[in-house]
N, C-alpha and C. Protein backbone atom coordinates (compact mmCIF):
# COMPACT_ATOMS: atom_id res chain seq x y z
N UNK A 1 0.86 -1.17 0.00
CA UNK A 1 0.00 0.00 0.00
C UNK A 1 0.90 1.23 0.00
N UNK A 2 1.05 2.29 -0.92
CA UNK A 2 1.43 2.81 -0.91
C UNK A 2 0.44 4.47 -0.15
N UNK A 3 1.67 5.30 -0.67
CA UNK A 3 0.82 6.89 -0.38
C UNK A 3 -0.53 7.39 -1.15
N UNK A 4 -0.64 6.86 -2.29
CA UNK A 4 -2.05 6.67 -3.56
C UNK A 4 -3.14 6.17 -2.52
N UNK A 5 -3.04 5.12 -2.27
CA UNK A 5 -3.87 4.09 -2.02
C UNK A 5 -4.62 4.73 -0.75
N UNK A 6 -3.46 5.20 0.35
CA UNK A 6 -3.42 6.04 1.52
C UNK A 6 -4.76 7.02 1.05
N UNK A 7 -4.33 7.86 -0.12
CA UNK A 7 -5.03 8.86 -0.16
C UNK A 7 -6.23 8.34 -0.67
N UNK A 8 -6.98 7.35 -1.49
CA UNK A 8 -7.45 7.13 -1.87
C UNK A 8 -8.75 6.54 -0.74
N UNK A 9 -8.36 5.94 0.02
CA UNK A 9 -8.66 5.31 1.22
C UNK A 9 -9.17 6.65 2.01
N UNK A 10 -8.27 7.96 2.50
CA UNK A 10 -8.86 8.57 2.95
C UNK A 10 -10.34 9.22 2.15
N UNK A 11 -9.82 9.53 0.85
CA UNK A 11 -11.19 10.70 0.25
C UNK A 11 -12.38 9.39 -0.46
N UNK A 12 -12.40 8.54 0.00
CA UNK A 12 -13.47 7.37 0.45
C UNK A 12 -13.85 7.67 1.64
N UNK A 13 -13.33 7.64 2.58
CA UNK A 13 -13.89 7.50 4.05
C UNK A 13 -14.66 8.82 3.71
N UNK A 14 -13.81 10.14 3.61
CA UNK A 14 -14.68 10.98 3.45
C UNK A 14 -16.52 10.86 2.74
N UNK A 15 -15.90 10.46 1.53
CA UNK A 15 -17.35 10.65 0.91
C UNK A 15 -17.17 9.16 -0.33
N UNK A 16 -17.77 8.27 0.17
CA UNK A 16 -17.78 6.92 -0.75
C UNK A 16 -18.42 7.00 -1.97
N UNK A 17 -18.90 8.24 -2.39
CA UNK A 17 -19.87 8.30 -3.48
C UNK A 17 -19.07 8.79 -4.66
N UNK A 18 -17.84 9.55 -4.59
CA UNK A 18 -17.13 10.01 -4.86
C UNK A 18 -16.79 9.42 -6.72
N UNK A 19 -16.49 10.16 -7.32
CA UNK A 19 -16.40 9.04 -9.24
C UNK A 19 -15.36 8.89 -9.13
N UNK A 20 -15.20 7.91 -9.57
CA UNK A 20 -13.72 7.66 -10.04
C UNK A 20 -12.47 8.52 -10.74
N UNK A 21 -13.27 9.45 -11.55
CA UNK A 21 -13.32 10.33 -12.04
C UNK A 21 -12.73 11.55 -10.99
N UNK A 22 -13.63 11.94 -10.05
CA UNK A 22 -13.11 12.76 -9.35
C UNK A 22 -12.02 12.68 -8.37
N UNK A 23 -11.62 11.16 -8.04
CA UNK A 23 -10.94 10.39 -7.35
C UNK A 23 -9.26 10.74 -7.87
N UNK A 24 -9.67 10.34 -8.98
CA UNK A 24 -8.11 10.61 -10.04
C UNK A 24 -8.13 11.81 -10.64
N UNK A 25 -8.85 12.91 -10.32
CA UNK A 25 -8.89 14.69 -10.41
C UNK A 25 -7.68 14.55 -8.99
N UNK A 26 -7.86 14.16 -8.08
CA UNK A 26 -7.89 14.41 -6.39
C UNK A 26 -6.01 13.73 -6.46
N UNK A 27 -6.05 12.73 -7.10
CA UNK A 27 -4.93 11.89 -6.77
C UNK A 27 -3.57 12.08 -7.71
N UNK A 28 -4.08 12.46 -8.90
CA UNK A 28 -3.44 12.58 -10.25
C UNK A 28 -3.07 11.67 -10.92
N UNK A 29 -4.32 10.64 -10.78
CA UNK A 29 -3.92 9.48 -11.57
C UNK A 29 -5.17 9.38 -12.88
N UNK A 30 -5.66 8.38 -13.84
CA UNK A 30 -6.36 8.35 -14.60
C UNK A 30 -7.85 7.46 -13.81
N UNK A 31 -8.70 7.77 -14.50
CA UNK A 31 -10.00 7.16 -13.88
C UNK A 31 -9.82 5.34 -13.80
N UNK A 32 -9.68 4.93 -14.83
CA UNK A 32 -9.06 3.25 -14.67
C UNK A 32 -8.13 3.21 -14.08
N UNK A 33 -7.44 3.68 -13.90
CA UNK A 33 -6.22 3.35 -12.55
C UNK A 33 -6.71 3.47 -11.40
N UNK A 34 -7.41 4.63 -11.39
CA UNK A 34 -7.94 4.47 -9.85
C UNK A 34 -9.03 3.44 -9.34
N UNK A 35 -9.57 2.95 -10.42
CA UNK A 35 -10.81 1.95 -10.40
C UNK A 35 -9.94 0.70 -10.33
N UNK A 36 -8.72 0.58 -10.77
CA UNK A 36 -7.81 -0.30 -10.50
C UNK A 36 -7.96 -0.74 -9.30
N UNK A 37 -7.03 0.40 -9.01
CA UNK A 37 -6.40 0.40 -7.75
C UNK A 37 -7.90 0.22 -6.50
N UNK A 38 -8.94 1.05 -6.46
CA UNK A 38 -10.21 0.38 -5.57
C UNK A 38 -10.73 -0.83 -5.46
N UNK A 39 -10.36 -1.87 -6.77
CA UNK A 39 -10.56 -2.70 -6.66
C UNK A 39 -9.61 -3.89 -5.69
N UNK A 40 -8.80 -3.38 -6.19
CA UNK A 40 -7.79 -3.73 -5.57
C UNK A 40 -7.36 -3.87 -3.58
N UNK A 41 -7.74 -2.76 -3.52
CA UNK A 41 -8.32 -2.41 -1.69
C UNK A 41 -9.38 -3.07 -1.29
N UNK A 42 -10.42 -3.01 -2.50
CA UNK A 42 -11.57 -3.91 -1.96
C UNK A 42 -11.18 -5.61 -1.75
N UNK A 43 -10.57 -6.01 -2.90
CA UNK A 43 -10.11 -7.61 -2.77
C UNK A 43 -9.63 -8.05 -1.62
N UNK A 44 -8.62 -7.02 -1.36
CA UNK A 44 -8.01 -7.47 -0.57
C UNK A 44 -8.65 -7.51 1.09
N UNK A 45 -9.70 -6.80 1.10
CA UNK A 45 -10.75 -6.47 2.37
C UNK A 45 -9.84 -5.56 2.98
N UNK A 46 -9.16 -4.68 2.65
CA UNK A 46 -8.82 -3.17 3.23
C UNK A 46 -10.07 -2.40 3.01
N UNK A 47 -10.48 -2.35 1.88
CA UNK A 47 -11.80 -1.45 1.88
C UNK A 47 -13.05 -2.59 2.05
N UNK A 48 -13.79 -2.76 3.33
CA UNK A 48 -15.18 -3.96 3.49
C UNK A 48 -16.33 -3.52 3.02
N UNK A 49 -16.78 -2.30 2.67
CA UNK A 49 -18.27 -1.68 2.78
C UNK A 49 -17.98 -0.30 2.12
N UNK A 50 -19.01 -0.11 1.51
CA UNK A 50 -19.82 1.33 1.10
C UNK A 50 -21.23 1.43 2.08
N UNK A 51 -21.72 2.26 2.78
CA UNK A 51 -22.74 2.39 3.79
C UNK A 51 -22.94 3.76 3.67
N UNK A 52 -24.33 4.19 3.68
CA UNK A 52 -25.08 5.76 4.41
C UNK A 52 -25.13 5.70 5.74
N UNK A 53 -24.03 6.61 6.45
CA UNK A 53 -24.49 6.90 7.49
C UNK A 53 -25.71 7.94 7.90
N UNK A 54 -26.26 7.32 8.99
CA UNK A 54 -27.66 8.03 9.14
C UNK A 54 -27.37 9.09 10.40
N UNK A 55 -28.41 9.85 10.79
CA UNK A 55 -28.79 10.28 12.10
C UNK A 55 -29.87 9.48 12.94
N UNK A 56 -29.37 8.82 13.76
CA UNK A 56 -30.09 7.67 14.62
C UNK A 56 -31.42 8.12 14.58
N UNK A 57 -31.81 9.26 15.76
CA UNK A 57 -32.70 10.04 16.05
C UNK A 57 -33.96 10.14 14.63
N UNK A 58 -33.30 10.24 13.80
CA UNK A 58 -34.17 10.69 12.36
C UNK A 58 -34.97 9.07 11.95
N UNK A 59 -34.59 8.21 12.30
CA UNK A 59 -34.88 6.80 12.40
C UNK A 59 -35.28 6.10 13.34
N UNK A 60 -35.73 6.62 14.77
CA UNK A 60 -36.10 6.14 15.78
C UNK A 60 -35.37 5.66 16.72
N UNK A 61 -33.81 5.85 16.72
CA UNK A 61 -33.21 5.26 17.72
C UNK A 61 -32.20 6.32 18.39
N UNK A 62 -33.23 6.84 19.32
CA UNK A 62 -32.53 8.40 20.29
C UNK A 62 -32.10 7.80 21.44
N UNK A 63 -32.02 6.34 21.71
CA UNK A 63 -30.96 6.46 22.53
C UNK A 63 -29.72 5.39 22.43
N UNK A 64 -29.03 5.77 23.09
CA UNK A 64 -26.85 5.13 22.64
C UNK A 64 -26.65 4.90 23.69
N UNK A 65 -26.27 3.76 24.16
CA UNK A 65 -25.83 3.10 25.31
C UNK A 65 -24.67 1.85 25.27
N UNK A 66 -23.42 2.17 26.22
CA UNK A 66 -22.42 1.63 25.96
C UNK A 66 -22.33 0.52 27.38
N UNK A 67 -22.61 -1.11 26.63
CA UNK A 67 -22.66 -1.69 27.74
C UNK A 67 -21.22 -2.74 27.54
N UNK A 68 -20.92 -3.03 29.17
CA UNK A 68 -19.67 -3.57 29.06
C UNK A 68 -20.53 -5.17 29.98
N UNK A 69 -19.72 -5.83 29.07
CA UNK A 69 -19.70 -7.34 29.59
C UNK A 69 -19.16 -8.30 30.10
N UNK A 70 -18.95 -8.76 31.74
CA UNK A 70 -18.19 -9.80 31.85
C UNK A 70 -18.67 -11.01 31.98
N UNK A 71 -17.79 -11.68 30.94
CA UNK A 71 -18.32 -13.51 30.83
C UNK A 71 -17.79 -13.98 32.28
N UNK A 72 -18.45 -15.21 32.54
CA UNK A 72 -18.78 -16.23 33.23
C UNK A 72 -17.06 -17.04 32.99
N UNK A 73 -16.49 -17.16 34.30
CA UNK A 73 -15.52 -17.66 33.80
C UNK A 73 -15.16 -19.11 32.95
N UNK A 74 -15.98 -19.88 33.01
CA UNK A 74 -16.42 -20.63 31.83
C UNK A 74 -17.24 -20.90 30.90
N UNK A 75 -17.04 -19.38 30.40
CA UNK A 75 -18.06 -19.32 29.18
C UNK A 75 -17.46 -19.75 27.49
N UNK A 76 -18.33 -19.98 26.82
CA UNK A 76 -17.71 -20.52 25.83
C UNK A 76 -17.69 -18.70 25.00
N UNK A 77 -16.56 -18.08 24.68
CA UNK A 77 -16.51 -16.98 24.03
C UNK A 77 -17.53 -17.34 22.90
N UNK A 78 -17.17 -18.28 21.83
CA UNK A 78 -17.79 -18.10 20.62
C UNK A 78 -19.06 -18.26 20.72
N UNK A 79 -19.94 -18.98 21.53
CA UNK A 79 -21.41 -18.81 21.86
C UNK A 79 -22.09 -17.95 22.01
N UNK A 80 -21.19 -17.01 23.40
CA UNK A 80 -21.79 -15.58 23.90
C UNK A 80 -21.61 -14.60 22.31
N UNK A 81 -20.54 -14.75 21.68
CA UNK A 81 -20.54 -13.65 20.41
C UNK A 81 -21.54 -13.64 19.53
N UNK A 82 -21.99 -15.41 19.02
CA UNK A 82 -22.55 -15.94 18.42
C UNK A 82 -24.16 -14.81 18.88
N UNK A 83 -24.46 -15.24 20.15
CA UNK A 83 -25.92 -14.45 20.66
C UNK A 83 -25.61 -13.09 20.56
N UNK A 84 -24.86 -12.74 20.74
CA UNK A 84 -24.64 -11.51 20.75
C UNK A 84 -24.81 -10.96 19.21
N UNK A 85 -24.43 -11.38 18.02
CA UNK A 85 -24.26 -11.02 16.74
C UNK A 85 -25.75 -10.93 16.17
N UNK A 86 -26.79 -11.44 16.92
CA UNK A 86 -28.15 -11.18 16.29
C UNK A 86 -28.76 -10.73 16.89
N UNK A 87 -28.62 -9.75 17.53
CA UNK A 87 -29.27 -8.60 18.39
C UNK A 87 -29.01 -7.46 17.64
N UNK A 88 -29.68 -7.02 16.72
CA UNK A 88 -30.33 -6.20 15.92
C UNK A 88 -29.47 -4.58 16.18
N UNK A 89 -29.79 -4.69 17.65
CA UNK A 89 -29.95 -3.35 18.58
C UNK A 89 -28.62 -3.18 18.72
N UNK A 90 -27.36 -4.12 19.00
CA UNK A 90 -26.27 -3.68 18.96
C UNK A 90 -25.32 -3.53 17.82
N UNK A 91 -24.65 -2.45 17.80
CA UNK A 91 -23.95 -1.70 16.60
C UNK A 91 -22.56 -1.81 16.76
N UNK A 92 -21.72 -1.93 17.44
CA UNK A 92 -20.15 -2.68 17.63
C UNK A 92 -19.94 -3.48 18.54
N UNK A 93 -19.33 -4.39 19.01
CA UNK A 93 -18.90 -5.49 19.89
C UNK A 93 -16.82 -5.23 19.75
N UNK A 94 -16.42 -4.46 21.05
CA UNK A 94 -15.23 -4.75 21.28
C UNK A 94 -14.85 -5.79 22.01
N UNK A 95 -13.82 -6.56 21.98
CA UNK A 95 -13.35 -7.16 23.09
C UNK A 95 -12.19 -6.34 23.64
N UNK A 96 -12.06 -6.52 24.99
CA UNK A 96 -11.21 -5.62 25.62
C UNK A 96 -10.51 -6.18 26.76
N UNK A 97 -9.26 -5.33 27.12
CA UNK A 97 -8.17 -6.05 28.25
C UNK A 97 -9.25 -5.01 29.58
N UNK A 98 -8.76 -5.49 30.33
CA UNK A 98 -9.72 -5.31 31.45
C UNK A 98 -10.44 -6.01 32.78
N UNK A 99 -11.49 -5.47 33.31
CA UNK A 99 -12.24 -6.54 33.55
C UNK A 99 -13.41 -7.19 32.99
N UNK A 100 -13.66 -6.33 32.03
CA UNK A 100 -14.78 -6.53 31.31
C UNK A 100 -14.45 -6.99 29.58
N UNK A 101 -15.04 -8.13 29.77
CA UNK A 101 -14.56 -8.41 27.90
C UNK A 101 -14.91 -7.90 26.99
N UNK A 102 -16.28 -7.57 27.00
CA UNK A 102 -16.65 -6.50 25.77
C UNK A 102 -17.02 -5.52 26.02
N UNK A 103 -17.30 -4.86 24.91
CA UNK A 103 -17.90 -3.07 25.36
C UNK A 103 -18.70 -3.71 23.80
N UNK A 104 -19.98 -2.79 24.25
CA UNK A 104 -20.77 -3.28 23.58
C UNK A 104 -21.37 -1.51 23.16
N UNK A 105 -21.35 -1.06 21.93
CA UNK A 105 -22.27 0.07 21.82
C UNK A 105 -23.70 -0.25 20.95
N UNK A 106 -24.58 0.10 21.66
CA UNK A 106 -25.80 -0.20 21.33
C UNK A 106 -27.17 1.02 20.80
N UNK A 107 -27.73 1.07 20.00
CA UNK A 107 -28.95 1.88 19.60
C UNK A 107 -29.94 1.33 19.78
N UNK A 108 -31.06 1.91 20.55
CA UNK A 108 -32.49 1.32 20.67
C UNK A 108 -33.69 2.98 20.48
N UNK A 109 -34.76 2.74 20.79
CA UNK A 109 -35.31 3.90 20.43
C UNK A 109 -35.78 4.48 22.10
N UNK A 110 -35.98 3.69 23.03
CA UNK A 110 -36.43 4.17 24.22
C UNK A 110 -35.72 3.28 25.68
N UNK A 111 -35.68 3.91 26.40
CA UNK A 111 -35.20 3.39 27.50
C UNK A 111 -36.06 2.10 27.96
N UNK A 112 -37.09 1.85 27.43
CA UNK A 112 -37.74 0.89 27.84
C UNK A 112 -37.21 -0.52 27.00
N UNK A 113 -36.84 -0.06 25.75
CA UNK A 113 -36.36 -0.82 24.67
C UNK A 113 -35.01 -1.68 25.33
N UNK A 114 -33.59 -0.55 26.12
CA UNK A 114 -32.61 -0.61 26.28
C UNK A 114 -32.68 -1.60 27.67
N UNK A 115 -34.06 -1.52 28.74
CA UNK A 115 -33.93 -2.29 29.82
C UNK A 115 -34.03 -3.89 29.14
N UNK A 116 -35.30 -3.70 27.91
CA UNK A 116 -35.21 -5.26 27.39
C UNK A 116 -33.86 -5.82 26.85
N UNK A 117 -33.40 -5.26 26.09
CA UNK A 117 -31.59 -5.61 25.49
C UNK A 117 -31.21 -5.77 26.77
N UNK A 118 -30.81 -5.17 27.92
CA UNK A 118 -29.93 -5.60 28.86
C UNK A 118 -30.54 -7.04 29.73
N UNK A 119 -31.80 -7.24 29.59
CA UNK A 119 -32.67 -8.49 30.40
C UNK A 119 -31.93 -9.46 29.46
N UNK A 120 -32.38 -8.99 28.23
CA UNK A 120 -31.73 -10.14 27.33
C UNK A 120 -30.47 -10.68 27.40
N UNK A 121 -29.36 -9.78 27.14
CA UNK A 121 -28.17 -9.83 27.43
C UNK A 121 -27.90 -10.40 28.28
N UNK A 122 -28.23 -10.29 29.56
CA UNK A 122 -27.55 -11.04 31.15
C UNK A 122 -28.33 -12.35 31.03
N UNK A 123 -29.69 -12.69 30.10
CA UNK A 123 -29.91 -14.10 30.17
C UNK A 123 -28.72 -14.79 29.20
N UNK A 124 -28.04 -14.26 28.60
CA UNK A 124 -27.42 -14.72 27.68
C UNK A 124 -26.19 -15.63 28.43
N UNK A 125 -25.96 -17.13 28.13
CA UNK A 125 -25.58 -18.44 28.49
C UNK A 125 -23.84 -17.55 28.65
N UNK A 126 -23.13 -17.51 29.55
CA UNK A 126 -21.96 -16.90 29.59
C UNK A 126 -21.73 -15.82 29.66
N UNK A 127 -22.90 -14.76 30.40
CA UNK A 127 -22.74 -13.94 30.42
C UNK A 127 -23.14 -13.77 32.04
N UNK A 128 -22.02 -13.09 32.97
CA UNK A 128 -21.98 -13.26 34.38
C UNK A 128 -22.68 -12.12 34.65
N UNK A 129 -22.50 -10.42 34.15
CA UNK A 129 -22.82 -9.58 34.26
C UNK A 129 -22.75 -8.51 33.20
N UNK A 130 -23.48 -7.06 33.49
CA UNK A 130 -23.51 -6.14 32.71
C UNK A 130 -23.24 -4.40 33.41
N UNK A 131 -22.32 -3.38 32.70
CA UNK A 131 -22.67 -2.78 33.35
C UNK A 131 -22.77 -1.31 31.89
N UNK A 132 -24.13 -0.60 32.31
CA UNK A 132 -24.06 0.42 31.27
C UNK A 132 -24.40 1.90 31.71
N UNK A 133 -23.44 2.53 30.62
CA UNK A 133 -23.72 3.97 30.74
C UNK A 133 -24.91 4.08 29.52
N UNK A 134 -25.24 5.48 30.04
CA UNK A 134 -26.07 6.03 28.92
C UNK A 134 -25.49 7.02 28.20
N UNK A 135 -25.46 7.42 26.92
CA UNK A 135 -24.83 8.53 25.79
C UNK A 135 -26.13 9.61 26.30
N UNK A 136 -26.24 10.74 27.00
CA UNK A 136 -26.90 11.93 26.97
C UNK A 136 -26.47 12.78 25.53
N UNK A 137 -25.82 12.97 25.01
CA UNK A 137 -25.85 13.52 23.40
C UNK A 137 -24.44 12.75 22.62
N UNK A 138 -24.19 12.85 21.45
CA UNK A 138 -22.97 12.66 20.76
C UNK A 138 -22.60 13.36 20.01
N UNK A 139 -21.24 13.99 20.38
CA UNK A 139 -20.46 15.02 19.69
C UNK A 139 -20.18 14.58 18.56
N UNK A 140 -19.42 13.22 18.21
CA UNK A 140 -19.13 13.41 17.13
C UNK A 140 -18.72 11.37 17.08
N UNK A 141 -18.76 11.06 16.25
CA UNK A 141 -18.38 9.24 15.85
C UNK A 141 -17.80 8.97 14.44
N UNK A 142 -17.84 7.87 14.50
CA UNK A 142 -16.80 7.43 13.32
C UNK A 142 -16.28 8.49 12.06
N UNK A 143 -15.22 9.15 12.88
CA UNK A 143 -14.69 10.24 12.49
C UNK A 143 -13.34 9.32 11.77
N UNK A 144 -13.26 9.64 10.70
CA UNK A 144 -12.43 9.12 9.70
C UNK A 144 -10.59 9.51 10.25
N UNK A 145 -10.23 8.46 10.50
CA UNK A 145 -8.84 8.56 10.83
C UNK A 145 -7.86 8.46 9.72
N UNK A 146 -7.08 9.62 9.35
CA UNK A 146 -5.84 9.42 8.48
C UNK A 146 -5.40 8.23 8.56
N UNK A 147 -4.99 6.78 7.24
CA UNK A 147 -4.46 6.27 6.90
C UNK A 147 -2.75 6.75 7.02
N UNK A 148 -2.10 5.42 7.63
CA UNK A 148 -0.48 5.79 7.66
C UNK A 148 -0.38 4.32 6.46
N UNK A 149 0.79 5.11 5.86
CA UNK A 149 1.96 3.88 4.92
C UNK A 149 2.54 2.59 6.23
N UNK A 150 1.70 2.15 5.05
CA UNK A 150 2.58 0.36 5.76
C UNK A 150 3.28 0.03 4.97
N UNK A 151 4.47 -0.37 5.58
CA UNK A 151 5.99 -1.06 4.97
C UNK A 151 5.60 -2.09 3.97
């Protein structure tokens, strides 16, 4: 991966809609080269997705809640992930050093919604406990991080 690719990668994150065309205005390369080269990021799963990000709120889900999870010390990890991966309501799953294995960020539309996800959650087979904050507003999220050159 060079510095191209770098840049290319960034003014995607920016705006994925972007032509190819304007891509190689941006980069100084030709429109098939750069369609090359995207393809190329995509194969390789450096680039996974094209997505619209939304405004939650505008879609029914005004509230963000970041719950952290500790398994059961003999829990089977891939089970608890497994339940965990079809819950609709949650939107990233970290695992983390700590005491808590995951951090879980979640969207639902009402606090009544968010007590059911957490009932659910703690019935969940390997899951010992839960503990969550609530998001009162969000400044700002998946804010596009500069790409560095890898060797």
């Amino acid at each position: 991966m060079d510095a191209i690719d770098l840049r290319l990668i960034d003014l995607l994150r920016d705006n994925a809609r972007s032509s190819y065309a304007e891509l190689a205005r941006q980069v100084g390369l030709s429109a098939p080269a750069v369609h090359e080269r995207v393809g190329k990021l995509e194969t390789a799963g450096t680039i996974r997705a094209y997505r619209a990000e939304v405004e939650p709120e505008t879609i029914g889900l005004g509230v963000t809640a970041l719950i952290g999870i500790i398994e059961d010390s003999g829990a089977d990890t891939d089970d608890v992930l497994a339940a965990l991966r079809v819950m609709p309501e949650i939107e990233s799953c970290h695992f983390m050093a700590g005491v808590e294995s995951y951090q879980l960020t979640v969207r639902v539309g009402t606090i009544a919604e968010l007590e059911q996800l957490i009932v659910r959650i703690n019935r969940t087979p390997g899951v010992a406990s839960t503990r969550t904050a609530i998001a009162l507003s969000t400044k700002w999220e998946n804010r596009p991080q500069p790409g560095r050159e890898v060797a």
